[in-house]
Every structure is written in C-alpha cells, then in structure tokens.
C-alpha atoms as a PDB file:
ATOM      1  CA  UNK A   1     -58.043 128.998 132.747  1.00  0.00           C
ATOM      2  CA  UNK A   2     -55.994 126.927 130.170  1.00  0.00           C
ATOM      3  CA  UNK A   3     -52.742 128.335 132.436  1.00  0.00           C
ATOM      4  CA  UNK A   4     -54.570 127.827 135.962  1.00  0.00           C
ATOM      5  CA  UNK A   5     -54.992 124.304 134.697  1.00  0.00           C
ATOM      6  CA  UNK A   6     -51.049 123.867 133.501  1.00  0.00           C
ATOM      7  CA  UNK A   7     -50.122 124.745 136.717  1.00  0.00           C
ATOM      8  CA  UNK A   8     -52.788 122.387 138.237  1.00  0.00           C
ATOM      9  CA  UNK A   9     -51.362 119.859 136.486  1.00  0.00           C
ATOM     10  CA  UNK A  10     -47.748 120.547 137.320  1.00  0.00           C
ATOM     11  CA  UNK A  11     -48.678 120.060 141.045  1.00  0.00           C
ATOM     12  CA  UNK A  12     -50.125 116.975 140.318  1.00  0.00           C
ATOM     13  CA  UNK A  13     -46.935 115.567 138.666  1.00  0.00           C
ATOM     14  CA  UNK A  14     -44.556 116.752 141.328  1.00  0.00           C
ATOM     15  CA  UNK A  15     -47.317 115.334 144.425  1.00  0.00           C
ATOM     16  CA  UNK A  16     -47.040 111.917 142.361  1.00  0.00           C
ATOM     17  CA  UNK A  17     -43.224 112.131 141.995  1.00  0.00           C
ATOM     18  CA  UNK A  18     -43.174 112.684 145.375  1.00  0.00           C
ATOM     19  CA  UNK A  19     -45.588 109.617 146.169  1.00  0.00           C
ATOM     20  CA  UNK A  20     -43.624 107.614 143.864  1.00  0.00           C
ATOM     21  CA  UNK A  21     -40.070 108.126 143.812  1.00  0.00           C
ATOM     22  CA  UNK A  22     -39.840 110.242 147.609  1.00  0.00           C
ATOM     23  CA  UNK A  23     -38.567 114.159 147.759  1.00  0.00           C
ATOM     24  CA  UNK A  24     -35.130 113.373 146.863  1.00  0.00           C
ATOM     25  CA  UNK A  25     -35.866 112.473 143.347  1.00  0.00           C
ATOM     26  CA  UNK A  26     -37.422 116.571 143.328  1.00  0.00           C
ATOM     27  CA  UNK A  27     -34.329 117.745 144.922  1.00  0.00           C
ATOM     28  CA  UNK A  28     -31.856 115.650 142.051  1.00  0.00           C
ATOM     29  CA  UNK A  29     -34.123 116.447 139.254  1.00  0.00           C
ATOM     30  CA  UNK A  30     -34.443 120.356 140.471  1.00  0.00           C
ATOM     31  CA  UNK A  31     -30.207 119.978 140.576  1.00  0.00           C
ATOM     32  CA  UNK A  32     -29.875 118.735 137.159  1.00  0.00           C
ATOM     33  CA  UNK A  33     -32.062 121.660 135.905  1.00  0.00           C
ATOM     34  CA  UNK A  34     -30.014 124.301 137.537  1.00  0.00           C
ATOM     35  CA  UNK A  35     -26.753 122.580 135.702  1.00  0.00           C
ATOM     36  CA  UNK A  36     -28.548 123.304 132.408  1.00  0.00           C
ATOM     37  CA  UNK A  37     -30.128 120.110 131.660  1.00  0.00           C
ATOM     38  CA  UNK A  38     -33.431 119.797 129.990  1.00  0.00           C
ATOM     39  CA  UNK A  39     -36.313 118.817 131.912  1.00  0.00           C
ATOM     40  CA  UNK A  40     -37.381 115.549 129.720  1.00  0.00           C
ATOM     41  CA  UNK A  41     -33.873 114.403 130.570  1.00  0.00           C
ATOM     42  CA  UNK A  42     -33.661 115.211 134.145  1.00  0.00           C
ATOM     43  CA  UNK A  43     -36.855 113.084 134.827  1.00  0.00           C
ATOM     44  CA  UNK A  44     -35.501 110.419 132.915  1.00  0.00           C
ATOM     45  CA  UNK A  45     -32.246 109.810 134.791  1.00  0.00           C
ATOM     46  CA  UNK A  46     -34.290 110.052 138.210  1.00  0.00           C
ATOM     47  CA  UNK A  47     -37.445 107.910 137.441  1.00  0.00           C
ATOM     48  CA  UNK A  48     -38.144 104.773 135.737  1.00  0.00           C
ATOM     49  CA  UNK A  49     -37.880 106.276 132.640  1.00  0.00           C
ATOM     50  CA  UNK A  50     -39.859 109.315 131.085  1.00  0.00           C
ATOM     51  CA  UNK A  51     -41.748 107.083 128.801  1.00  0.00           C
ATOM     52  CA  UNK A  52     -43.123 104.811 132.009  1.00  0.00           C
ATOM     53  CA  UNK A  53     -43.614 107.781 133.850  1.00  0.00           C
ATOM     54  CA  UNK A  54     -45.562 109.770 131.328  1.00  0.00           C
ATOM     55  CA  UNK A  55     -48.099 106.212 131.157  1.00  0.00           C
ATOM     56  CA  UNK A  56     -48.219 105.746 135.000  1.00  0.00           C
ATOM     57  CA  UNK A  57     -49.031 109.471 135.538  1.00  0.00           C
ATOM     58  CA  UNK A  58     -51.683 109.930 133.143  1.00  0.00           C
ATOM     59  CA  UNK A  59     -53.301 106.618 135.413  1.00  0.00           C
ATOM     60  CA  UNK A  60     -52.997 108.298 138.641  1.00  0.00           C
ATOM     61  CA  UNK A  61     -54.844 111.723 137.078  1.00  0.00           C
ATOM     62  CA  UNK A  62     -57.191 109.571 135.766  1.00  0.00           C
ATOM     63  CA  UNK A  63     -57.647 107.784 139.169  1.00  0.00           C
ATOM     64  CA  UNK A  64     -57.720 111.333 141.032  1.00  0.00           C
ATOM     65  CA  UNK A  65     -60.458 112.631 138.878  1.00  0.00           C
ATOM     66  CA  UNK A  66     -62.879 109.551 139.093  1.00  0.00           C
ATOM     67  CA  UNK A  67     -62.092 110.188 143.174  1.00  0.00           C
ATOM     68  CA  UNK A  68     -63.650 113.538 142.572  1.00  0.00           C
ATOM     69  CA  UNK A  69     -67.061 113.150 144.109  1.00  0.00           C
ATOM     70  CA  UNK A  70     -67.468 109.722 143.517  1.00  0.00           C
ATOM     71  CA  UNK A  71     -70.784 109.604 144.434  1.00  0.00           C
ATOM     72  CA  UNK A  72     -72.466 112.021 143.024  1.00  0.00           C
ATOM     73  CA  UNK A  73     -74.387 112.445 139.452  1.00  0.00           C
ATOM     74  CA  UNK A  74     -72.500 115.295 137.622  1.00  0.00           C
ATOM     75  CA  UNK A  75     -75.096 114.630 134.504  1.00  0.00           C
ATOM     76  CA  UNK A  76     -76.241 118.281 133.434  1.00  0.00           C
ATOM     77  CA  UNK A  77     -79.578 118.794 132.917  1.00  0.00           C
ATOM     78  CA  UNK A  78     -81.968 121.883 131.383  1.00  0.00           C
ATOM     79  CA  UNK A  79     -84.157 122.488 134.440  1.00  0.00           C
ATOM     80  CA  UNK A  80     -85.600 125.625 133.057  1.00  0.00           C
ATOM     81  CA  UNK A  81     -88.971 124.959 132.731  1.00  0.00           C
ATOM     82  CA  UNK A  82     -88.660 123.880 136.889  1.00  0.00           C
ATOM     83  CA  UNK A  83     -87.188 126.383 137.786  1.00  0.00           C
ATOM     84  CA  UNK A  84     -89.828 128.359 135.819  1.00  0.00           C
ATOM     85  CA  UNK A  85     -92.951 126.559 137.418  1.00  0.00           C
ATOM     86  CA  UNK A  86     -94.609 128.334 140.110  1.00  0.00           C
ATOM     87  CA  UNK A  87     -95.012 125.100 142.254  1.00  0.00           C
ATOM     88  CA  UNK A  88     -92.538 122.647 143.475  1.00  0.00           C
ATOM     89  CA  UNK A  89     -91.805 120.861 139.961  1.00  0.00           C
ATOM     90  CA  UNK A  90     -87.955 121.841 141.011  1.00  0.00           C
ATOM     91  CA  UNK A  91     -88.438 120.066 144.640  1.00  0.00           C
ATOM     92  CA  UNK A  92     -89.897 117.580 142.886  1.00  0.00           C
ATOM     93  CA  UNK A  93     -87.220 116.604 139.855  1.00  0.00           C
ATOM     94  CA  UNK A  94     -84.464 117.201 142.527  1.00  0.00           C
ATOM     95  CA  UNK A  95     -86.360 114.047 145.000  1.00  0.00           C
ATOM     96  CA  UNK A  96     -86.091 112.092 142.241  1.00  0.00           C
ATOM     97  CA  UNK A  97     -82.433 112.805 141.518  1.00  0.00           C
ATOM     98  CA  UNK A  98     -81.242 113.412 145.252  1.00  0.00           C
ATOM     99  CA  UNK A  99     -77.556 113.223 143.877  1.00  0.00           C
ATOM    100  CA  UNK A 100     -77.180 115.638 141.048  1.00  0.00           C
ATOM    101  CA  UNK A 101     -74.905 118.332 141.449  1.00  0.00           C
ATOM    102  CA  UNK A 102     -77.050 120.534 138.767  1.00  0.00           C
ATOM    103  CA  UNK A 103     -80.601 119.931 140.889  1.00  0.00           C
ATOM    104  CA  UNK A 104     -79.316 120.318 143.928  1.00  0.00           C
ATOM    105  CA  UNK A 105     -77.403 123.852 143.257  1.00  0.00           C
ATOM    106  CA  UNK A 106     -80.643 125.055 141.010  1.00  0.00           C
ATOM    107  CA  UNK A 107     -82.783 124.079 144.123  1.00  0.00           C
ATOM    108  CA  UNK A 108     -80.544 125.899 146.738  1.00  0.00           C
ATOM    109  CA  UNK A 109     -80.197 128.920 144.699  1.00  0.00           C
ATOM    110  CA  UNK A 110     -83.730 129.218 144.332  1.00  0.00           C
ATOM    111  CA  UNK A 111     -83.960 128.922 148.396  1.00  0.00           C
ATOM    112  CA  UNK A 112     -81.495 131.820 148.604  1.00  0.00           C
ATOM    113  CA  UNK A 113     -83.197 133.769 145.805  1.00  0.00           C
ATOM    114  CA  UNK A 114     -86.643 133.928 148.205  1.00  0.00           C
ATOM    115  CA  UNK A 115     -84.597 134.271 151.423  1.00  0.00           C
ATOM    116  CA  UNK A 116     -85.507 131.030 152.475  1.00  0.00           C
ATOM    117  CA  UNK A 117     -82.862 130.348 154.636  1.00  0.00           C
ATOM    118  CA  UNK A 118     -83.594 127.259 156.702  1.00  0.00           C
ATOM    119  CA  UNK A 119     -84.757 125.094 153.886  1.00  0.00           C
ATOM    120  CA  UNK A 120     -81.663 126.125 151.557  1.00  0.00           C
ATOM    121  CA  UNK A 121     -79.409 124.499 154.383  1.00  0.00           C
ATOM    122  CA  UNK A 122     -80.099 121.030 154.270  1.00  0.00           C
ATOM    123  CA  UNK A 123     -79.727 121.392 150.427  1.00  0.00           C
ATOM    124  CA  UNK A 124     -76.255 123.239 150.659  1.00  0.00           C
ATOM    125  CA  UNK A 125     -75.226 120.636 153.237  1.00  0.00           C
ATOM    126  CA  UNK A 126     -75.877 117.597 150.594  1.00  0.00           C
ATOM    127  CA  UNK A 127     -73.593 119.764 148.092  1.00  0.00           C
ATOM    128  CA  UNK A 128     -71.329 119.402 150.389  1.00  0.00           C
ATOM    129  CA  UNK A 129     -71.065 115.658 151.491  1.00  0.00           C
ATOM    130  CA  UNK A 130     -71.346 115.106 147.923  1.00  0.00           C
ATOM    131  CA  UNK A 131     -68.656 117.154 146.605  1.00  0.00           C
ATOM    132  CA  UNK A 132     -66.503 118.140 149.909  1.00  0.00           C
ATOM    133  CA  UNK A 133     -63.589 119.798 148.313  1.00  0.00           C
ATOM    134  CA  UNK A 134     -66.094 122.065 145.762  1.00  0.00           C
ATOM    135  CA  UNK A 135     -64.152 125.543 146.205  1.00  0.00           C
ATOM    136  CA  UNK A 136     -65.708 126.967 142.641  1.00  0.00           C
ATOM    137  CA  UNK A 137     -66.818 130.435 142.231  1.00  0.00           C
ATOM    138  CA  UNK A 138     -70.506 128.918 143.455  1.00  0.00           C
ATOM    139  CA  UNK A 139     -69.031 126.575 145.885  1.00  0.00           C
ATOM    140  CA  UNK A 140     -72.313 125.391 148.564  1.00  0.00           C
ATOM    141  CA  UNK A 141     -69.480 126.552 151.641  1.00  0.00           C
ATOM    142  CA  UNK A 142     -69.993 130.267 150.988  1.00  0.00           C
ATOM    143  CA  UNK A 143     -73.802 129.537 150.464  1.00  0.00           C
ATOM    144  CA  UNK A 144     -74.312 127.646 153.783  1.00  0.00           C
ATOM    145  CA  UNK A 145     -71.910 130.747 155.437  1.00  0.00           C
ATOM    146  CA  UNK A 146     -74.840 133.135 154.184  1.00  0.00           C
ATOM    147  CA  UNK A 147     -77.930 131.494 155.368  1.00  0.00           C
ATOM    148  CA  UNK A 148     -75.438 131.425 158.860  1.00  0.00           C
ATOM    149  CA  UNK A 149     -75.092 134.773 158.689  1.00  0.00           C
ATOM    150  CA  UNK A 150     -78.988 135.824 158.054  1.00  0.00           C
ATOM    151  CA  UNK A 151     -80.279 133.359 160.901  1.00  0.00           C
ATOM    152  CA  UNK A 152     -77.335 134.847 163.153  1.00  0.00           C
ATOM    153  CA  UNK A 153     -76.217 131.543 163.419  1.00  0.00           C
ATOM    154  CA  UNK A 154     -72.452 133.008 164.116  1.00  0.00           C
ATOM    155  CA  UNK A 155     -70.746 129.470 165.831  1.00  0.00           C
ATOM    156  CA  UNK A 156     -72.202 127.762 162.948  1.00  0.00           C
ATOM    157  CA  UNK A 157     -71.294 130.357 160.798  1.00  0.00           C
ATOM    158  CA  UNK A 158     -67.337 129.933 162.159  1.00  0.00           C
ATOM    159  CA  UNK A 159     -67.416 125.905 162.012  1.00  0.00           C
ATOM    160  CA  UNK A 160     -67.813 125.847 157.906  1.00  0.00           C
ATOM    161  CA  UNK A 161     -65.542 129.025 157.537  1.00  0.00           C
ATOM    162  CA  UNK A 162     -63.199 126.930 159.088  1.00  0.00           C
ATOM    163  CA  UNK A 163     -64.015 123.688 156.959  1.00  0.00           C
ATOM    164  CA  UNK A 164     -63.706 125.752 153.879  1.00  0.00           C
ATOM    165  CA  UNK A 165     -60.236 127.536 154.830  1.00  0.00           C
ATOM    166  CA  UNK A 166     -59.017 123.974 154.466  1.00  0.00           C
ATOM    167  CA  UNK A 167     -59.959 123.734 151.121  1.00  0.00           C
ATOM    168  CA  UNK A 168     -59.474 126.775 150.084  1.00  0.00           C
ATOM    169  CA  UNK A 169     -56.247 128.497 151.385  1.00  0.00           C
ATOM    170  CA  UNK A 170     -55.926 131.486 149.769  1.00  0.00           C
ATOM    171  CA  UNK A 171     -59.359 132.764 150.562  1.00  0.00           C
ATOM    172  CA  UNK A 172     -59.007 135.850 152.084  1.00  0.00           C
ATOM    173  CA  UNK A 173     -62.796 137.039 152.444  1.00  0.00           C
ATOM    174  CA  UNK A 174     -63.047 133.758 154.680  1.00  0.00           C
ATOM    175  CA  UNK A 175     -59.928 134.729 157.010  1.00  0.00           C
ATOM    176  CA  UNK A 176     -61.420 138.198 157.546  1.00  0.00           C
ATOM    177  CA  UNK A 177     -65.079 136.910 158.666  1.00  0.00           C
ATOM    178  CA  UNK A 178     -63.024 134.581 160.640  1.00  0.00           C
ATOM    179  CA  UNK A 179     -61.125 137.971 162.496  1.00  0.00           C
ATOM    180  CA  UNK A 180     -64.478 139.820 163.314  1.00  0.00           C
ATOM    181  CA  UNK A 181     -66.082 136.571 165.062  1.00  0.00           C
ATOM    182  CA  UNK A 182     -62.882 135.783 166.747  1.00  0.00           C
ATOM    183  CA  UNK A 183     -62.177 139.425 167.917  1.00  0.00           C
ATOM    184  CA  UNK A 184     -66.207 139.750 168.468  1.00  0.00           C
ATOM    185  CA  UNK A 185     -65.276 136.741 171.567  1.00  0.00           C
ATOM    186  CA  UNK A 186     -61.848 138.682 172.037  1.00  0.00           C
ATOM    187  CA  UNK A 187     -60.328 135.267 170.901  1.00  0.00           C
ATOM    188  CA  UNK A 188     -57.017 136.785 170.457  1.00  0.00           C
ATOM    189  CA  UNK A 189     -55.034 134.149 169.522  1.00  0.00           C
ATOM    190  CA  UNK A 190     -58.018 132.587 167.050  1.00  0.00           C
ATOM    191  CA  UNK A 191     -57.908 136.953 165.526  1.00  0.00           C
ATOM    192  CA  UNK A 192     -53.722 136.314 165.317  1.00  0.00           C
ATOM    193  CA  UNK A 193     -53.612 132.811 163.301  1.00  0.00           C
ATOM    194  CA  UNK A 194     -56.382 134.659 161.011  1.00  0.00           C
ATOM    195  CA  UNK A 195     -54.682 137.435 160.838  1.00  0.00           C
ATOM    196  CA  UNK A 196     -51.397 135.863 159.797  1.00  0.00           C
ATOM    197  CA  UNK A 197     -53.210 133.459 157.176  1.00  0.00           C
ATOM    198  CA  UNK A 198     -54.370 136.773 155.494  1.00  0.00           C
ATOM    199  CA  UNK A 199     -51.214 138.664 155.103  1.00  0.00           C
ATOM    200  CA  UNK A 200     -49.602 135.357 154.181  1.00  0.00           C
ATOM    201  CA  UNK A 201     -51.910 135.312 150.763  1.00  0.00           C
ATOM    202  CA  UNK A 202     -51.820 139.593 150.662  1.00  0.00           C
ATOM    203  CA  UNK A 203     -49.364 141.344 153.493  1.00  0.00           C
ATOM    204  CA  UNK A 204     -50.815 144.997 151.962  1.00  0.00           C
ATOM    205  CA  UNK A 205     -54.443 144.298 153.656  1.00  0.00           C
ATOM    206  CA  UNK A 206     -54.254 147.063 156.385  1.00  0.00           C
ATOM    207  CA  UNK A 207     -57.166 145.279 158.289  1.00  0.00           C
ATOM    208  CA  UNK A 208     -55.067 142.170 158.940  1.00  0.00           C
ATOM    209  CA  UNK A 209     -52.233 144.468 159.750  1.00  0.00           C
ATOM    210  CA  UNK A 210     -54.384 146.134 162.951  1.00  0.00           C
ATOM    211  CA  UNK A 211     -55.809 143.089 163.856  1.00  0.00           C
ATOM    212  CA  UNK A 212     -52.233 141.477 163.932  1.00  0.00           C
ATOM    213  CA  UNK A 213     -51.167 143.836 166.094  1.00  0.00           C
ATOM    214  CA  UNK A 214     -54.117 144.070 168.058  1.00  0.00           C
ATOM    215  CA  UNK A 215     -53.949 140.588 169.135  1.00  0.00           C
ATOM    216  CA  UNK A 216     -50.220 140.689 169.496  1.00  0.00           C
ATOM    217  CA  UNK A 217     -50.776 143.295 171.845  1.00  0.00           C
ATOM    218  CA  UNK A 218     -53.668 141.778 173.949  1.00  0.00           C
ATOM    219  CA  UNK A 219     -51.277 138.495 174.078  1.00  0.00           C
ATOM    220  CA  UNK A 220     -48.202 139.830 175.141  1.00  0.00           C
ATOM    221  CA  UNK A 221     -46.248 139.393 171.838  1.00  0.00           C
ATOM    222  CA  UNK A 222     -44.921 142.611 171.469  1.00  0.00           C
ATOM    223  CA  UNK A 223     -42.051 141.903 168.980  1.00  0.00           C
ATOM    224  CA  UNK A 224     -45.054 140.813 166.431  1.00  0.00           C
ATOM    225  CA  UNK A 225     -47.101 143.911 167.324  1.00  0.00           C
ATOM    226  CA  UNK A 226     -44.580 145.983 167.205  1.00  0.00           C
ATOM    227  CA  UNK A 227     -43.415 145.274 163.825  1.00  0.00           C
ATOM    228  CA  UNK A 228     -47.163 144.884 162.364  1.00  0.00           C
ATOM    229  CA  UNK A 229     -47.888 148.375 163.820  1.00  0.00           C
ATOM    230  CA  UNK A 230     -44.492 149.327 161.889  1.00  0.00           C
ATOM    231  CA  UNK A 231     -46.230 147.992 158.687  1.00  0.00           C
ATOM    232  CA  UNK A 232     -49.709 149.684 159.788  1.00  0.00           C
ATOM    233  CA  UNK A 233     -48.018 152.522 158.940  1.00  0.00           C
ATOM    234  CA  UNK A 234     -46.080 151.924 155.881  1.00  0.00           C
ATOM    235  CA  UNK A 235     -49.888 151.306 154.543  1.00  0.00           C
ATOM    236  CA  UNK A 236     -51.296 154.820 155.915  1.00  0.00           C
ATOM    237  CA  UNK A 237     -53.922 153.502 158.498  1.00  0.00           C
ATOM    238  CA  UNK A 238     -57.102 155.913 158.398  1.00  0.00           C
ATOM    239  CA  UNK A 239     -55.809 156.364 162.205  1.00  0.00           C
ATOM    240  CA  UNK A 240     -52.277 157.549 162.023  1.00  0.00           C
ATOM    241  CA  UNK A 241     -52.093 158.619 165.644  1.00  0.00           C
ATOM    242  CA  UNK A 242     -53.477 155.971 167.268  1.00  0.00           C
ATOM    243  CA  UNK A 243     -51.325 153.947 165.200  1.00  0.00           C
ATOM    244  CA  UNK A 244     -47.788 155.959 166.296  1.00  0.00           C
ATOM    245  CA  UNK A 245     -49.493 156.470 169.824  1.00  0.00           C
ATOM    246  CA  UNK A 246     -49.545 152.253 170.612  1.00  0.00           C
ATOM    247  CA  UNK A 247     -46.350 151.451 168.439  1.00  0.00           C
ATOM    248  CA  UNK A 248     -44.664 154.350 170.828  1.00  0.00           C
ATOM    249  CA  UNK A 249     -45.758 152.326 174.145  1.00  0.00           C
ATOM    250  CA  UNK A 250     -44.773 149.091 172.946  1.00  0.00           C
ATOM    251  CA  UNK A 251     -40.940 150.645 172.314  1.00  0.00           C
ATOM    252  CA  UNK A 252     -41.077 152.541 175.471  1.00  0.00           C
ATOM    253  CA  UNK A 253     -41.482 149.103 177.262  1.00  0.00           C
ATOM    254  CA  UNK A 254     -38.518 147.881 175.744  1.00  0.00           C
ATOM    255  CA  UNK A 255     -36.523 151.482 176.306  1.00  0.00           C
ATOM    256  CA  UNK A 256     -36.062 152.098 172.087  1.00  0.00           C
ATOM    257  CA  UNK A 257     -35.146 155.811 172.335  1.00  0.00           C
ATOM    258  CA  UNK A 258     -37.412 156.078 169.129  1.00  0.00           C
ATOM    259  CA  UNK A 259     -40.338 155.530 171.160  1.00  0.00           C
ATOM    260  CA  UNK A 260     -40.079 159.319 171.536  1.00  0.00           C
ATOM    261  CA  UNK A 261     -40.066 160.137 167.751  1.00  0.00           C
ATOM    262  CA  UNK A 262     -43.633 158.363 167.706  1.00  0.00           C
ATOM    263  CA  UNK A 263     -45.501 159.955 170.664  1.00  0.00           C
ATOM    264  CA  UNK A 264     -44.240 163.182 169.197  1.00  0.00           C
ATOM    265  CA  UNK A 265     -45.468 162.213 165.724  1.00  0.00           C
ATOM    266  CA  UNK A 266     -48.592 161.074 167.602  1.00  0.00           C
ATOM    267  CA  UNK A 267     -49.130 164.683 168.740  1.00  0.00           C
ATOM    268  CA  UNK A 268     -48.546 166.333 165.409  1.00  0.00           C
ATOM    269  CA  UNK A 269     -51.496 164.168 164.136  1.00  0.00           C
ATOM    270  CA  UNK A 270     -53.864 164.836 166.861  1.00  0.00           C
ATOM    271  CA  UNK A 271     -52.882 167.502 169.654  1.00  0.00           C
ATOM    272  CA  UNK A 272     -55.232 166.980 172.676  1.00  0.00           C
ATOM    273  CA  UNK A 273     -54.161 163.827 172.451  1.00  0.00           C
ATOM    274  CA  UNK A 274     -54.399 163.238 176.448  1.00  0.00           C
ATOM    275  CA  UNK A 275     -52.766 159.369 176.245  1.00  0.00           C
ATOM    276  CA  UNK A 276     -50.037 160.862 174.107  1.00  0.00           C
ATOM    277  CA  UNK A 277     -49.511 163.585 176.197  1.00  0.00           C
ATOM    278  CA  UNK A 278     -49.012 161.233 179.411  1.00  0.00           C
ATOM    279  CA  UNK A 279     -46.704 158.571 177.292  1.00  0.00           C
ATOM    280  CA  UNK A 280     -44.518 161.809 176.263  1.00  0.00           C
ATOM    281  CA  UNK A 281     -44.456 162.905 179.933  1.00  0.00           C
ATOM    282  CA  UNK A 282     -43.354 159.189 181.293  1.00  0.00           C
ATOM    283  CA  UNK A 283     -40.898 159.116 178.368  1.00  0.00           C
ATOM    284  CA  UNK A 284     -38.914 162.625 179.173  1.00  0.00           C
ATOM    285  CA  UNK A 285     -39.057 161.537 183.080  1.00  0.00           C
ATOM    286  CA  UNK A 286     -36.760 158.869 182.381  1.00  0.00           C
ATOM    287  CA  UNK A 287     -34.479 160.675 180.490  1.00  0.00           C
ATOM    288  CA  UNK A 288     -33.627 163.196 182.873  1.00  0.00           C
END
C-alpha cells in the first residue's frame, strides 16, 4: 500500500506540474533526466524553484484531499451493539447521522446480508452522492450493481457499471458484465468498446478476445476480427475449430491463400464439420 500510495502521489505531482507550469515543463524536465541529471535539479531549472514547489504542492494535496467528499462525516464509529440489536437501533443511529460514511455502509451491508434488496438501494445511492469517486474494495457502485442484478434490473444494472468504469478504469469484472448485457441486446459496437477496454488492462483474457472478434465480425470490421481471432488462438480457445473455421472465412473474403491452412486445420479438430467442409469446397473452386 505504502508503494500504491508513492505512485499515487507521483501522479499527483506531475497532474499539478502540468496545471501549473503546462506539459512542456514534463517534456524539459523528462529531457534533462535522460542527459543524466538528477531529478531535484531538473525540477528546479523548470519551475519556480524546488523549494517553492515542494510548499505549493503540499497545498494543492492538501486542497485535493479536503475536496474528497466534502460533505460527508468520515467520523468512525463502534456500531456493534446496532448492528447487534434485533430491531432497528442501526436505522435508527444512521437517521440521526444521515451523512456518515461508517452508518451508512454498516446499514447497507446489513440490507444485503438479509437480501433486502430494494431498501439497500436508496442507502447505496447516498454512498454514492456522498463519496462519488469511492472505488475501494467495498465501494457502494458494486453494491448497488448487485441489488441490480437480483431485482433483474439489467438497464439499471448497465447505467452504474458505466458510472463506475469512469472511476475505475482498470476494472475488468465491470467491462465483462458490461459485454454480456451489450451482446445480450446484440449491441455490437457497445460488446467492441468493452471488449477493447478489457484487453487494454489484460490482452490474455480469451473472453474479450471472442467477443472482440465477435463484434468485429457482426460490424463489418474484419481487419480487427481477423487479428483478435489470430490471438483467440494463440490463447487455446476451448473451441479451436470454430475458432480456425471463422478466422478461415474472414481471409477467404480477402483471398489470403492461408485461409486454406485454417479450414483444413478446422477439419482436423472436428471432421463432420459440414460449414468447414463447404468453406474448403468454395476455397479449392477458386483455385482451379
């Protein structure tokens, strides 16, 4: 966590560089580094002076973090002996403090606990105007997704997947969810920006890789499909013939000889292949 946090503050410094001094000042400083120069230096000769710079940063993170959900009460509190009370002493503490962050999460975890889906979603939905860009490992977005889910509330479901891909860019559970509703409407170009989001965190996940293609292949974009089938099978899809059978048609529309190599492949993997069989017939037609 200590190096998360480094690296969360390193961010911070370059976005206020940025702010302050404009991109060029990155570019110079990042030149002076590659000459060999220390870093202390380099920021020195392209800011006001390290010594301002160190005081006028440490005021903007302090500014940024009293930003962080301004309005809410982030006072912890021991709510054990609510949350152990059979009645509503929990519903109770949390109407009396409608703006801490520790009632409100104790209160919609105990909706969740007892499957109480409806009346955990006003909760999760105060989490979230309270503390928008909350993307912890108990963040209310993923919450509010599951009550979705359970009350098949699937466009409602989609509209805070969305919200929370904003926040949180590299989750990849929240792409995927996003590629079965999407491909559930045959939304093929909603399944292809998914798709590409996902292999842009992890390019290894084979179901991005078949829904890539998929989609490229229901839209017409058969350069993309035809190189995500191409990975498909670099990552031994659970479907190898299907897999050479639609990266063979794809070539043969665009007369690659090596369409061939794939139908025949195709056939190896699965003999009564009938599709196959007619591709490989179309395919030695034309040669002759």
């Amino acid at each position: 966590m200590h190096i998360q946090f480094a690296y969360f503050e390193s961010c911070m410094v370059v976005e206020y560089l940025i702010q302050e001094f404009g991109q060029d000042a990155i570019k110079n400083i990042l030149h002076d580094l590659s000459a060999g120069l220390p870093i202390n230096f380099a920021l020195d000769r392209h800011t006001d002076g390290l010594q301002k710079l160190e005081h006028e940063f440490e005021k903007f993170a302090k500014q940024r973090a009293k930003q962080l959900a301004e309005n809410a009460d982030w006072e912890h509190h021991d709510l054990s002996a609510e949350l152990n009370d059979d009645g509503n002493a929990l519903e109770q503490w949390v109407a009396k403090h409608p703006k801490n962050l520790t009632g409100l999460k104790a209160l919609a975890h105990k909706h969740l606990t007892d499957e109480e889906w409806k009346k955990a979603q006003p909760v999760l939905q105060k989490l979230i105007d309270l503390h928008p860009t909350d993307n912890s490992s108990s963040n209310p977005y993923e919450m509010l997704v599951k009550t979705h889910r359970e009350l098949n509330q699937t466009e409602q479901e989609r509209i805070v997947l969305e919200r929370y891909s904003v926040i949180d860019a590299d989750s990849v559970s929240v792409y995927l969810r996003l590629i079965e509703i999407a491909a559930e409407k045959e939304d093929w170009d909603a399944v292809l920006q998914n798709a590409q989001r996902v292999l842009a965190v992890n390019p290894l996940i084979i179901q991005a890789q078949r829904q890539l293609a998929t989609a490229s292949e229901k839209l017409k974009k058969n350069k993309t499909a035809i190189n995500a089938y191409r990975a498909l099978l670099v990552l031994d899809p659970n479907d190898p013939a299907e897999t050479h059978y639609r990266l063979a048609n794809l070539l043969h529309q665009r007369q690659d000889p090596t369409a061939k190599r794939h139908v025949l492949i195709a056939l190896e993997e699965a003999p009564r292949f009938r599709k196959a069989h007619r591709l490989l017939l179309q395919i030695v037609q034309q040669q002759e």
